[in-house]
C-alpha atoms as a PDB file:
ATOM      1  CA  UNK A   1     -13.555-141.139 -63.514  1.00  0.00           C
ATOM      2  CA  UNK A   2     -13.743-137.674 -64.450  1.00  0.00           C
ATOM      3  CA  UNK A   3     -10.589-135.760 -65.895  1.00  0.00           C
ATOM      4  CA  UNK A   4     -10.917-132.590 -63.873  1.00  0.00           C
ATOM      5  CA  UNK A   5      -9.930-135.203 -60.963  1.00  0.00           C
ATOM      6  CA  UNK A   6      -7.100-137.073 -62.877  1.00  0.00           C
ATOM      7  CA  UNK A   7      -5.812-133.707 -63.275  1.00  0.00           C
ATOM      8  CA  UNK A   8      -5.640-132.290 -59.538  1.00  0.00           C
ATOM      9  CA  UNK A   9      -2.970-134.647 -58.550  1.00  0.00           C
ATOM     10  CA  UNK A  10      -0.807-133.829 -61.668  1.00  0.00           C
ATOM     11  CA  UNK A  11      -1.513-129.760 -61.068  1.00  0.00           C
ATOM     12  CA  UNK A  12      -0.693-130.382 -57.723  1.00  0.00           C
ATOM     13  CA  UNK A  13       2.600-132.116 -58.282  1.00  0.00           C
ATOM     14  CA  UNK A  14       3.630-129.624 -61.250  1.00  0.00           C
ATOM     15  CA  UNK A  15       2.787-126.662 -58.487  1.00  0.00           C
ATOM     16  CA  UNK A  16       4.851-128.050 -55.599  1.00  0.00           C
ATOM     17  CA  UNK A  17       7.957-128.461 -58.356  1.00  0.00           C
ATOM     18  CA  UNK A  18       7.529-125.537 -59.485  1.00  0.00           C
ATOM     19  CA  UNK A  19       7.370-124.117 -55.703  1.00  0.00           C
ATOM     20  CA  UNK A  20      10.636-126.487 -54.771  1.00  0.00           C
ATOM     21  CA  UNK A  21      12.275-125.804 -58.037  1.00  0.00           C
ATOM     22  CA  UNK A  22      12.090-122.293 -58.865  1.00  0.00           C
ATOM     23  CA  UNK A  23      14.063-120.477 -56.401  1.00  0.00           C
ATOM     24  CA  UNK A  24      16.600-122.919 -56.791  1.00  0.00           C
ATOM     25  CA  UNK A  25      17.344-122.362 -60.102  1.00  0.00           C
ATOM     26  CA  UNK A  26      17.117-118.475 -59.478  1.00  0.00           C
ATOM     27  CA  UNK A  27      19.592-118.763 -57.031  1.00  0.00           C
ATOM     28  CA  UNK A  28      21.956-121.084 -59.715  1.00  0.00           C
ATOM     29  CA  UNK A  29      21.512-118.643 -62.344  1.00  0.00           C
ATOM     30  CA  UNK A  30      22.022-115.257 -60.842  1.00  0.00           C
ATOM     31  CA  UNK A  31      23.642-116.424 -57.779  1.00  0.00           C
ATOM     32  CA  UNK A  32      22.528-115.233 -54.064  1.00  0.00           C
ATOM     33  CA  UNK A  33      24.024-112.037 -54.050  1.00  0.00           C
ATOM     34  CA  UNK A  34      22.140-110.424 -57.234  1.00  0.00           C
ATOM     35  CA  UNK A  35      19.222-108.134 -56.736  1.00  0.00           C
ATOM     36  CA  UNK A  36      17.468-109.609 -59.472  1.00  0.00           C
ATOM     37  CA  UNK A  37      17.175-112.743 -57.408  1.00  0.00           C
ATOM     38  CA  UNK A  38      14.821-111.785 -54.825  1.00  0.00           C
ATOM     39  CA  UNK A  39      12.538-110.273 -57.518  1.00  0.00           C
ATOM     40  CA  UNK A  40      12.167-113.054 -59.504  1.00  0.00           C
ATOM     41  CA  UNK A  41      11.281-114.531 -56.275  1.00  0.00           C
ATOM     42  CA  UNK A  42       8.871-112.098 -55.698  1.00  0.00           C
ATOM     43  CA  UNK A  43       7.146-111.986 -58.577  1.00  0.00           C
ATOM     44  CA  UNK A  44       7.540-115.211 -60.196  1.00  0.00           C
ATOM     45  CA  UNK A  45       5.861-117.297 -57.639  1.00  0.00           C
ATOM     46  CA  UNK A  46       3.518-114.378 -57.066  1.00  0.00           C
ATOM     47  CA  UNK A  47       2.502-114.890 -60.061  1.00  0.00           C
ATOM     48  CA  UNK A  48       1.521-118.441 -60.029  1.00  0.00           C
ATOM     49  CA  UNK A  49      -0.385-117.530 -56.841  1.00  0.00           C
ATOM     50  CA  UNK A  50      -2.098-114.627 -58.533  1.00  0.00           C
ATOM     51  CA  UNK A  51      -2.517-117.196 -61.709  1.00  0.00           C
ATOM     52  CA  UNK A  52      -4.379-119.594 -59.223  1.00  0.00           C
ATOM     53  CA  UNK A  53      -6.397-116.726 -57.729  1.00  0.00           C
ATOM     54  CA  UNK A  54      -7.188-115.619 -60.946  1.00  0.00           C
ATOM     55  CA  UNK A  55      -8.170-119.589 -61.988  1.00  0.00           C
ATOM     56  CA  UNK A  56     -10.308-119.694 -59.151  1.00  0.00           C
ATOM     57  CA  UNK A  57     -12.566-116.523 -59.569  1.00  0.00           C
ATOM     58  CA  UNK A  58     -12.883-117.241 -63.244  1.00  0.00           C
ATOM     59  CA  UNK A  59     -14.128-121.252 -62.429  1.00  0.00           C
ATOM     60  CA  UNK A  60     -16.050-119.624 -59.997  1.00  0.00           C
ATOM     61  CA  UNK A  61     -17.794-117.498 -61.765  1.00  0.00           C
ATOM     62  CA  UNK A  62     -17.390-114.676 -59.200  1.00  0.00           C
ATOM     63  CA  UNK A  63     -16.277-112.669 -62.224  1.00  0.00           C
ATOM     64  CA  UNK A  64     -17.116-113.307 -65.955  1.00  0.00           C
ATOM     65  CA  UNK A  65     -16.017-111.195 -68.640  1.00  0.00           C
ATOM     66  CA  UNK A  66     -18.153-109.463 -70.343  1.00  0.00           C
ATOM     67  CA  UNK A  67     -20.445-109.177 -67.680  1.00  0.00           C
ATOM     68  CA  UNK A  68     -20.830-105.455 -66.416  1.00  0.00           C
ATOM     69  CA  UNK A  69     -17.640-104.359 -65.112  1.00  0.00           C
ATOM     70  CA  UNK A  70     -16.200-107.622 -64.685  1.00  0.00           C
ATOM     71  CA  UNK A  71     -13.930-107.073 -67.986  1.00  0.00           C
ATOM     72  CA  UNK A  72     -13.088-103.546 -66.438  1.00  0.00           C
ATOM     73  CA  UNK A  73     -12.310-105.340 -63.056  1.00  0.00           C
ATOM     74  CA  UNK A  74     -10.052-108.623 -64.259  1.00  0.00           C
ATOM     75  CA  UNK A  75      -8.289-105.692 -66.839  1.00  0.00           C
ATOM     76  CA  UNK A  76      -7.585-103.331 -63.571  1.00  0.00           C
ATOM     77  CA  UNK A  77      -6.091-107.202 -61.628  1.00  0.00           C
ATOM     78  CA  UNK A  78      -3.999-107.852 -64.535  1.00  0.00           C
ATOM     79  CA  UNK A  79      -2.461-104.530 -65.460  1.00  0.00           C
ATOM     80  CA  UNK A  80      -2.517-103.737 -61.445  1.00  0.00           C
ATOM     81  CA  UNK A  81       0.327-106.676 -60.987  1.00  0.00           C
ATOM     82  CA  UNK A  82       2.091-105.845 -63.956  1.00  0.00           C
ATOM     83  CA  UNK A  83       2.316-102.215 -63.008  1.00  0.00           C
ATOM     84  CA  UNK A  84       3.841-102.927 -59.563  1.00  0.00           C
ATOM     85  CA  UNK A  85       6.138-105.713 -61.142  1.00  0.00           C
ATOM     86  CA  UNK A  86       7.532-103.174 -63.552  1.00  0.00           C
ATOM     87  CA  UNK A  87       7.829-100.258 -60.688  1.00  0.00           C
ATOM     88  CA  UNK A  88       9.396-102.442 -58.769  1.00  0.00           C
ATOM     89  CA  UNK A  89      11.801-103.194 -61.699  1.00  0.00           C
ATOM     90  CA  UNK A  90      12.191 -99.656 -61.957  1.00  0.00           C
ATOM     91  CA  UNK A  91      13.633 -98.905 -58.679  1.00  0.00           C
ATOM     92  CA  UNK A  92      15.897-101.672 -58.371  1.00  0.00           C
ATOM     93  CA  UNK A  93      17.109-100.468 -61.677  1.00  0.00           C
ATOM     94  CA  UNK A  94      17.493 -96.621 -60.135  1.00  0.00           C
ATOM     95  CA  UNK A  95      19.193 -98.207 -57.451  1.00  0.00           C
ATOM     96  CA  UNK A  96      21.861 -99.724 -59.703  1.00  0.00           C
ATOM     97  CA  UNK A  97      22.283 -97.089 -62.161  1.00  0.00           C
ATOM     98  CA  UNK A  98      21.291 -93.775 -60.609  1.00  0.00           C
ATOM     99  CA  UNK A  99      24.239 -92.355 -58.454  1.00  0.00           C
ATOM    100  CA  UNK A 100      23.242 -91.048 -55.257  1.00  0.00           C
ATOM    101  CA  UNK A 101      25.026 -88.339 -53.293  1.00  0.00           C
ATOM    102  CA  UNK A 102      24.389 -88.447 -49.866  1.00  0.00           C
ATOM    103  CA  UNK A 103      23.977 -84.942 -47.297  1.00  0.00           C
ATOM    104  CA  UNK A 104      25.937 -84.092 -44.847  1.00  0.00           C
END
């Protein structure tokens, strides 16, 4: 039997934990009412989406670095989610920090 199918079953598993698990123990740790919750949320299993996107166009072959642009293109996917993970950081931080004085 091949490995790469011994594997699936064991990636599988280790994703759905992760999927079950993960907001859980968010949730323990910072508690329901935190900001910070939702984010890690957000952006921690977006990431191991994004991981498994990235896992799949690399097996795939549908971009190789290297190859043309394709280093330009997996460079712009990478720094593209970090950028909007650390915007996003950046607001909920202005929200916390930054006092606001309403009109009126």
């Amino acid at each position: 039997m091949s490995s790469r199918k011994s594997e699936a079953p064991l990636i599988l598993a280790g994703t759905l934990f992760f999927v079950y698990g993960f907001p859980r123990a968010v949730i323990r740790w910072l508690g329901e009412s935190s900001p910070w919750t939702p984010y890690l949320y957000l952006y921690g299993l977006g990431l191991v989406t994004f991981l498994i996107g990235l896992r799949v166009i690399l097996k795939s072959r549908a971009c190789q670095p290297g190859r043309g642009h394709d280093s330009a293109w997996l460079a712009v996917l990478l720094l593209g989610y970090a950028f909007f993970a650390l915007l996003h950081a950046a607001w909920i931080m202005a929200a916390l920090y930054i006092p606001f004085k309403g009109g009126g």
